[in-house]
Structures are given as C-alpha cells and as structure tokens.
Protein backbone atom coordinates (compact mmCIF):
# COMPACT_ATOMS: atom_id res chain seq x y z
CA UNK A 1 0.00 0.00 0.00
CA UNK A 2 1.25 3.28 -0.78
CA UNK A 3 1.64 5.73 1.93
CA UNK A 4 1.30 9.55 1.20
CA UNK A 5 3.13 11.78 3.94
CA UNK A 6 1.34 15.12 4.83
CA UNK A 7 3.17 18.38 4.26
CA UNK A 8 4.46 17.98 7.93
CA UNK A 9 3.82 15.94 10.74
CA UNK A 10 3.39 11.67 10.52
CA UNK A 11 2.23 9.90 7.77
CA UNK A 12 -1.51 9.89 6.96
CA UNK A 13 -2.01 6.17 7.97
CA UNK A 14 -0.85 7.17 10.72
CA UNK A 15 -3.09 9.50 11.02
CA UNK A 16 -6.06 7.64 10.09
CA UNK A 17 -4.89 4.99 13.18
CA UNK A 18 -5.02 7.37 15.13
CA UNK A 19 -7.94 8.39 13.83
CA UNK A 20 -9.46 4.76 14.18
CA UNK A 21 -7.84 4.63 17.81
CA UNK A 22 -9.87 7.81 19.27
CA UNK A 23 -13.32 6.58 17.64
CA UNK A 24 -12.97 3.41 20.51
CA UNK A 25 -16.29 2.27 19.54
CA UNK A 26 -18.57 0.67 17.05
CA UNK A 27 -17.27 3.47 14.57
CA UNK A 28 -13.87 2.84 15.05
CA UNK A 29 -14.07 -0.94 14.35
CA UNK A 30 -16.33 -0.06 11.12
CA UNK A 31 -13.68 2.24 9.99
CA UNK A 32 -10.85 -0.06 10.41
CA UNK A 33 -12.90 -3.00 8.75
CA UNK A 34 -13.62 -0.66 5.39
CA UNK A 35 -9.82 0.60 5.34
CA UNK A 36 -8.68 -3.38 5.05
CA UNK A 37 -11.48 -3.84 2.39
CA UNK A 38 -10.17 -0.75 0.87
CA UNK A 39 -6.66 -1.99 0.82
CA UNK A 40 -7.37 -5.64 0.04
CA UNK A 41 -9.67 -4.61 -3.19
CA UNK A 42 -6.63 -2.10 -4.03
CA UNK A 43 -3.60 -3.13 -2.67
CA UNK A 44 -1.41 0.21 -3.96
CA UNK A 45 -3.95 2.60 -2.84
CA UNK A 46 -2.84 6.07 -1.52
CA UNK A 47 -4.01 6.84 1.70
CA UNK A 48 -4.41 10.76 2.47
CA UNK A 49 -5.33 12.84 4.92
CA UNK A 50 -7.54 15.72 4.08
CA UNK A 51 -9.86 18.79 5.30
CA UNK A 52 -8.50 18.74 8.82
CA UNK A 53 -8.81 15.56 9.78
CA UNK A 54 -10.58 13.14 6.79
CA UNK A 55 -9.37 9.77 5.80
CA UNK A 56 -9.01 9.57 2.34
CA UNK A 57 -8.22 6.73 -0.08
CA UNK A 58 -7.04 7.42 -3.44
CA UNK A 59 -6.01 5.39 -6.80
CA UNK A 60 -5.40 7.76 -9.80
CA UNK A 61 -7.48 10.35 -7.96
CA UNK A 62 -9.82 9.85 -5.00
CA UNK A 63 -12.01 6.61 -4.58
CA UNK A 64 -13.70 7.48 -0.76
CA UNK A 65 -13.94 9.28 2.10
CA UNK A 66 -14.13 7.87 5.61
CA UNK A 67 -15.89 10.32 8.03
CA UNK A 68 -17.34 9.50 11.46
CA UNK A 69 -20.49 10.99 12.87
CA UNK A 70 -22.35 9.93 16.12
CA UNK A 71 -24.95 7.80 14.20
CA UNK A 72 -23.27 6.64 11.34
CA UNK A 73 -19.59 6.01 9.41
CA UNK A 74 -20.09 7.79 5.81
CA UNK A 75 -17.68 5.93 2.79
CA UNK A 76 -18.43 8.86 0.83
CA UNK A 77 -17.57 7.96 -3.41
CA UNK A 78 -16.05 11.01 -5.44
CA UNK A 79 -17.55 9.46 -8.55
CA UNK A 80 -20.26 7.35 -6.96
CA UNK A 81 -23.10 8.10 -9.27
CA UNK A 82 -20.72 6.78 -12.29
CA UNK A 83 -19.92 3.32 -10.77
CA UNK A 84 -22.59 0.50 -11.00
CA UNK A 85 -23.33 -0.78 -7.89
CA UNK A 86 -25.46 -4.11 -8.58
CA UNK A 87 -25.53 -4.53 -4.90
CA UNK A 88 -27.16 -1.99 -3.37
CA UNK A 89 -24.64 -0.24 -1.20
CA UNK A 90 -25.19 3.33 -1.97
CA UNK A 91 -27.71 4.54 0.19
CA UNK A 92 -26.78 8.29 0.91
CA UNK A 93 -26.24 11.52 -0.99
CA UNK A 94 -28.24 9.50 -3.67
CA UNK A 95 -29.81 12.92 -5.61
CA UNK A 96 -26.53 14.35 -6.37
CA UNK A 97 -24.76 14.18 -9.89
CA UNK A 98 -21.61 12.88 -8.91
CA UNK A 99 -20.87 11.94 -5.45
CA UNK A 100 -22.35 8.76 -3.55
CA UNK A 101 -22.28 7.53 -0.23
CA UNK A 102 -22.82 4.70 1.98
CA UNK A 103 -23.84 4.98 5.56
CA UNK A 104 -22.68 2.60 7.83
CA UNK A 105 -25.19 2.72 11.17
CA UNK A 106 -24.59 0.47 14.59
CA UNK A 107 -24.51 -3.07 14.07
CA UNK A 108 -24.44 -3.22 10.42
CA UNK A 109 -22.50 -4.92 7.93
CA UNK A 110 -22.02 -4.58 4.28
CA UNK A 111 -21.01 -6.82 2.19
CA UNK A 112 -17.32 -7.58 1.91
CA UNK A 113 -17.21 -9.18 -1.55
CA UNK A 114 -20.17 -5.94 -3.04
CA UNK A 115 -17.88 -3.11 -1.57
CA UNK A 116 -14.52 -4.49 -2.80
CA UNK A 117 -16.33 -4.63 -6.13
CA UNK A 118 -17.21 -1.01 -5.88
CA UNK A 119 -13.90 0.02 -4.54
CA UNK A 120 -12.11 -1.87 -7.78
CA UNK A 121 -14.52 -0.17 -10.26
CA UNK A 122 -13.87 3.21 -8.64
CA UNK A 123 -10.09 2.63 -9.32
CA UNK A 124 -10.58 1.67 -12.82
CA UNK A 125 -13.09 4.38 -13.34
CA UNK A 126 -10.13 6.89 -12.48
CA UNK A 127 -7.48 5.33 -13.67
CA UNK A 128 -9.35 5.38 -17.63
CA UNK A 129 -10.50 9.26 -17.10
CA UNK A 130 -7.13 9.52 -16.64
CA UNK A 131 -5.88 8.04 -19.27
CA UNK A 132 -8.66 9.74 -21.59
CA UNK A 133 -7.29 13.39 -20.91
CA UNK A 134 -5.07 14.14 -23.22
CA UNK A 135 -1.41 15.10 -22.24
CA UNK A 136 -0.35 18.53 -21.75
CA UNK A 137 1.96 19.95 -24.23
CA UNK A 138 5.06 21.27 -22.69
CA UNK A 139 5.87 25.01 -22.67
CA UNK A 140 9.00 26.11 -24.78
C-alpha cells in the first residue's frame, strides 16, 4: 500500500490509526474493517489525509472518504453516481450528480465481496478518465 506523507507531521495512515484509535467504539471498528477492504480490493492505494482531519483513499485520484459521525460512518464515493453498484450499497447523498455515499449505522455490515467490487470499479473508473485526458503539451 502506498503511503502519502502530509506536508508535515506523521504519515496519513498514521493519522487515520489514530484516527481509528480515538473513535474506541462501534465506529472505530467499522472504519478499520472498510480501510482493510479498501486496501485488500486495491492493494497500492494512496491513503491521504484531508480537510483537517478526513481519511481519504485514493487510486489515480480519490475513490472514498471515511468520516465519522455519532450515528453513522459515511464511505463517501467522489464518482459514486458513475460506478454500477449491482448490490445496493449506496444509500446516501443518492440525488446528487456525482458523489455517492454509503452509511454505515450500529450493528451493520455490508457486504465484503459488493464493496470491494465497488472500490475496484472506482479505481478503474479513475485510472481510464485519466488516461482519456489528453497530455499537456510542454511550454518552450
């Protein structure tokens, strides 16, 4: 797994341990189970650490948020509304026209095999766009 280091300060994994650490509850555990989904579906994803304190995960450009909130852990998708997700696992910020999200409440599970799925086609969804731009032409 690749390992992106903050502008100063420890590296954002460890930063999202930490992160995982201070949670000591039912959000904690959730967050650590979707980071080794994460990093089993995509084993050289970059993990960041963003907007004061966000767990990011990227691959060519960003697959998901982690955020924590008292009810729920949000995997928020930066291109969620162009993956297929035959499962089902969206089920938040479902009206806008790019992002999607899946909330995570107390005692549930979703489904390993479905989210490493949607984790793999949100790679390969950035990794094409990114190979679809075309290449900047150098200055002389």
């Amino acid at each position: 797994m690749a390992k992106t280091e903050t502008n100063t300060g420890p590296a954002a994994s460890e930063l999202i341990t930490g992160k995982i650490a201070q949670l000591a509850d039912w959000r904690g555990d959730t967050l650590a189970r979707m980071r080794k989904l994460i990093q089993q579906a995509v084993p050289d994803v970059v993990e960041e650490w963003k907007w004061m304190g966000t767990p990011v995960w990227s691959h060519d450009g960003i697959i998901c948020t982690g955020e924590s909130y008292k009810s729920v852990v949000k995997l928020t998708f930066a291109k969620g509304a162009s993956l297929k997700d035959p499962a089902g696992l969206f089920n938040s910020s479902l009206d806008g026209n790019v992002r999607r999200a899946i909330d995570i409440k107390e005692g549930e599970t979703v489904d390993a095999t479905a989210f490493k799925a949607l984790v793999r086609e949100a790679a390969s969804f950035n990794t094409a766009a990114k190979k679809s731009k075309p290449a900047k032409k150098a200055k002389a």
